[in-house]
C-alpha atoms as a PDB file:
ATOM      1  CA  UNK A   1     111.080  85.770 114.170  1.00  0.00           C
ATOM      2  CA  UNK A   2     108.437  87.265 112.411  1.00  0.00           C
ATOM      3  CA  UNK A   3     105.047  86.984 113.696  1.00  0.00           C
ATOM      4  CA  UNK A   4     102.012  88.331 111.726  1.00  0.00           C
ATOM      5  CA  UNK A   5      98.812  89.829 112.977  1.00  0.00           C
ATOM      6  CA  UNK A   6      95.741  91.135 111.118  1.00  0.00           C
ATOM      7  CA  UNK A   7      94.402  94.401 112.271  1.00  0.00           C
ATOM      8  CA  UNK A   8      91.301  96.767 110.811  1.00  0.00           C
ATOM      9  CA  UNK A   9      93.849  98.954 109.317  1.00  0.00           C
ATOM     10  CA  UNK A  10      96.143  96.834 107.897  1.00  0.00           C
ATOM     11  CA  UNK A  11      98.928  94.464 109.412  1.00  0.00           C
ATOM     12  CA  UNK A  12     102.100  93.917 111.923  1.00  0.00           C
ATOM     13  CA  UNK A  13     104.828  91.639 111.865  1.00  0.00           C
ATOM     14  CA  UNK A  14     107.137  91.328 114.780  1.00  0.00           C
ATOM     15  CA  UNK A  15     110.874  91.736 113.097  1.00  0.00           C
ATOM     16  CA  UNK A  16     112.444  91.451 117.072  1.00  0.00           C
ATOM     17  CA  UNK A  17     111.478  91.512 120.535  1.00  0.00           C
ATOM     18  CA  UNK A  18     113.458  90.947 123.395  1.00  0.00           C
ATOM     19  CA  UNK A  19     113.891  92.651 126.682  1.00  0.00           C
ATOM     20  CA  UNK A  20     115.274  95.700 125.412  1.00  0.00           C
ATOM     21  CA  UNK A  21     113.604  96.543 121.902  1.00  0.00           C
ATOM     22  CA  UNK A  22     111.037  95.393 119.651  1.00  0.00           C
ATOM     23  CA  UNK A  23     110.683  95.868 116.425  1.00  0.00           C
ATOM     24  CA  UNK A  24     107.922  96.058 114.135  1.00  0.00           C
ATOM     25  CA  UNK A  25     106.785  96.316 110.721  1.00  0.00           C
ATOM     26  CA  UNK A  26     103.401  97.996 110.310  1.00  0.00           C
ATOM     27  CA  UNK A  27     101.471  98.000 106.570  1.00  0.00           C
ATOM     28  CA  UNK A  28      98.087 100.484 106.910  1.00  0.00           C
ATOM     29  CA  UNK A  29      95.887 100.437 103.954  1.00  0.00           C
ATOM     30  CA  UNK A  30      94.936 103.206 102.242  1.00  0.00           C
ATOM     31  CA  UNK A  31      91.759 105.066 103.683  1.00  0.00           C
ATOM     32  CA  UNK A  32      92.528 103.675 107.218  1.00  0.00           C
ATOM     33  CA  UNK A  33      94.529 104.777 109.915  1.00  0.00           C
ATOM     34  CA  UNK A  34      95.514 103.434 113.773  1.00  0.00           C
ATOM     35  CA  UNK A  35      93.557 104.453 116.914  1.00  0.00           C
ATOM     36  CA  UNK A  36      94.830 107.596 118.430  1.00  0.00           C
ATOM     37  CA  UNK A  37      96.746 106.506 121.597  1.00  0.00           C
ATOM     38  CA  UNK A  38      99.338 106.130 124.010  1.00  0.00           C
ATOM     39  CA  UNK A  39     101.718 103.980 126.222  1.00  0.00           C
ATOM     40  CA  UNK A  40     102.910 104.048 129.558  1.00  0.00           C
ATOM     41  CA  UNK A  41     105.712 102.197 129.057  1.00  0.00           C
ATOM     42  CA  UNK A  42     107.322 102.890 125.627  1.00  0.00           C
ATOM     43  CA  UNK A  43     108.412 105.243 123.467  1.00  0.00           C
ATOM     44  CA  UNK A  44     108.182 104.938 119.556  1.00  0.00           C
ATOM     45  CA  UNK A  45     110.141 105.143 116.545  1.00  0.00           C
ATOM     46  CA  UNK A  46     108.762 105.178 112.976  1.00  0.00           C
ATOM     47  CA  UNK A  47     110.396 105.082 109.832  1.00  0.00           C
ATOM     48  CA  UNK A  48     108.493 105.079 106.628  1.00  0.00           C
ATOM     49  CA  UNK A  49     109.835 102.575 104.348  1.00  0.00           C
ATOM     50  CA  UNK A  50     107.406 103.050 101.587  1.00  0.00           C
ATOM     51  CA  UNK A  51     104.354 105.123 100.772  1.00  0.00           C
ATOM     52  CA  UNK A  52     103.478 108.622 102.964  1.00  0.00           C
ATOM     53  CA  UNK A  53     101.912 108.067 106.154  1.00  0.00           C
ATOM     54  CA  UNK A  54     100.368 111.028 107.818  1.00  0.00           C
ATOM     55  CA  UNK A  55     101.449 110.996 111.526  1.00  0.00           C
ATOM     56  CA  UNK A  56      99.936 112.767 114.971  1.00  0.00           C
ATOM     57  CA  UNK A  57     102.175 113.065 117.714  1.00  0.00           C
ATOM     58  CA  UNK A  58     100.423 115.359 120.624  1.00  0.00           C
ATOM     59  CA  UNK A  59      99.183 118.584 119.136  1.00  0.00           C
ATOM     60  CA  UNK A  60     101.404 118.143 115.487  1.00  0.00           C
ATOM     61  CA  UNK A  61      99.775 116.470 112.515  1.00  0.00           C
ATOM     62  CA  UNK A  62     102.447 116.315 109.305  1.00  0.00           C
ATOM     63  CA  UNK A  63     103.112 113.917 106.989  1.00  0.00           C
ATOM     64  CA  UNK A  64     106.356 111.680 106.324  1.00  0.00           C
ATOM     65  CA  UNK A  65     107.408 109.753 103.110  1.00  0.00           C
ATOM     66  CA  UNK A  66     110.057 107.494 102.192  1.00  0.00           C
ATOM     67  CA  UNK A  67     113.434 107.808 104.762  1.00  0.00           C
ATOM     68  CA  UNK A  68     111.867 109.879 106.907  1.00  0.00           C
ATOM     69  CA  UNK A  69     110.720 109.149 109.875  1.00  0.00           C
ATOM     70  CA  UNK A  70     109.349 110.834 113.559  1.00  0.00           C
ATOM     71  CA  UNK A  71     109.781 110.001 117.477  1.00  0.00           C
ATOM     72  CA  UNK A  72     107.035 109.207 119.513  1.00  0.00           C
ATOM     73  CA  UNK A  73     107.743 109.923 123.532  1.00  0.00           C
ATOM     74  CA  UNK A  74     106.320 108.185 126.299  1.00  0.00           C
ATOM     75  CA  UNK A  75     102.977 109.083 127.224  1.00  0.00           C
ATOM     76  CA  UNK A  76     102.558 111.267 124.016  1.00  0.00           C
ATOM     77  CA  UNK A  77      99.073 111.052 121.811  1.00  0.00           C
ATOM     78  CA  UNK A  78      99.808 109.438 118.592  1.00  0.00           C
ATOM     79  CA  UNK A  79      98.113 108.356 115.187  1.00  0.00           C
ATOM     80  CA  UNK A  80      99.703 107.116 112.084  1.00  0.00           C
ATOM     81  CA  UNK A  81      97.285 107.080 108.925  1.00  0.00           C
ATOM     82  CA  UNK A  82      97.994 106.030 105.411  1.00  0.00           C
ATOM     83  CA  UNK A  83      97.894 109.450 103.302  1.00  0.00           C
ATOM     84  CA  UNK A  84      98.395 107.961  99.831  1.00  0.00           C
ATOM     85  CA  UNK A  85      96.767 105.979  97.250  1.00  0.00           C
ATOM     86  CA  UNK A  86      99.516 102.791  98.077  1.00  0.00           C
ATOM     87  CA  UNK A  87      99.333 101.084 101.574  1.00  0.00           C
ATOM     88  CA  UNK A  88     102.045 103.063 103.434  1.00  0.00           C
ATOM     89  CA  UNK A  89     104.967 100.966 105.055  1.00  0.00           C
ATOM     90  CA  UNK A  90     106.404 101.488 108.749  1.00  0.00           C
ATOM     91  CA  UNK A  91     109.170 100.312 110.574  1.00  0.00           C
ATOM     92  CA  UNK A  92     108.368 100.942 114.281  1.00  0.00           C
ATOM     93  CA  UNK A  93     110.916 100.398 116.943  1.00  0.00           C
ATOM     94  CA  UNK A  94     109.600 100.477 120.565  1.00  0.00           C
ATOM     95  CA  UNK A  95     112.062 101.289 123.591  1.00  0.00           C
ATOM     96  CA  UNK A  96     111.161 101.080 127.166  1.00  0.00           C
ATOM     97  CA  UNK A  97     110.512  99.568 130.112  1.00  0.00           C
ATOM     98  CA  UNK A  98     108.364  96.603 128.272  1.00  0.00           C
ATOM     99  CA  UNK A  99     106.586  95.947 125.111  1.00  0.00           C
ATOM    100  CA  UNK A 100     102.968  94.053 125.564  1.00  0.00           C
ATOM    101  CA  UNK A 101     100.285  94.824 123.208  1.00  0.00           C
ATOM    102  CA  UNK A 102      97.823  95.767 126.196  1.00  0.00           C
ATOM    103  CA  UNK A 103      99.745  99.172 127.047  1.00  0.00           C
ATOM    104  CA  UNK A 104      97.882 101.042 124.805  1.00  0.00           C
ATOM    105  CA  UNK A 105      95.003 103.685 125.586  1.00  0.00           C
ATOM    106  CA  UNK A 106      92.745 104.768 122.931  1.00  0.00           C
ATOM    107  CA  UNK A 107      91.244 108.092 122.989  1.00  0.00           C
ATOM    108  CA  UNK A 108      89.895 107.826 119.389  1.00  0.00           C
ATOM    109  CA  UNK A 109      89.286 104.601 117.401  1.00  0.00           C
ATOM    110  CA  UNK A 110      87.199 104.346 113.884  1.00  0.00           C
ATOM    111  CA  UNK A 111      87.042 100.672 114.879  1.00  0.00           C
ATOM    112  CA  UNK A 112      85.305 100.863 118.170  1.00  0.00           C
ATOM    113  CA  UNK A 113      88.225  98.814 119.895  1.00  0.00           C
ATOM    114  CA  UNK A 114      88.305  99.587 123.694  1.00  0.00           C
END
């Protein structure tokens, strides 16, 4: 499996997704970054695979480079921006209750997405 989709930022491709996990693999340009947001009903974990990414996760802004990587709770504010030069590479693993693309709330977008 491996389904693509375009986004402002960059791009996703869907490694696995079943009932229990899904797996992603997120490529954010350089100068752009994801909204700031949430879920209700999973909890993230990213994994930079290439490039630096500066991540948000509630109140703590830091940034994470190759092998590293950061847990994102339920419910918690998050951001992930490209903070190098390169487009920065992400493997995202979501755990949870489910996994559709509509549980997401934006409190901050640079796209204008609702």
């Amino acid at each position: 499996m491996q389904d693509s989709c375009r986004r402002p930022w960059g791009e996703f491709h869907i490694l696995a997704d079943n009932s229990y996990v899904k797996v992603k693999r997120l490529i954010i340009n350089p100068g752009h970054r994801l909204s700031l947001q949430s879920h209700k009903l999973r909890a993230e974990h990213w994994v930079v695979v290439r490039g630096v990414a500066t991540v948000t996760v509630d109140q703590e802004t830091r940034q994470i480079t190759y092998g590293q990587y950061i847990f994102v709770p339920t419910g918690a504010k998050h951001r992930i921006a490209c903070a190098g030069t390169e487009p920065v590479e992400i493997i995202e693993i979501q755990t949870g209750e489910a996994f559709p693309e509509e549980d997401i709330t934006r409190y901050e977008d640079d796209y204008q997405r609702v």
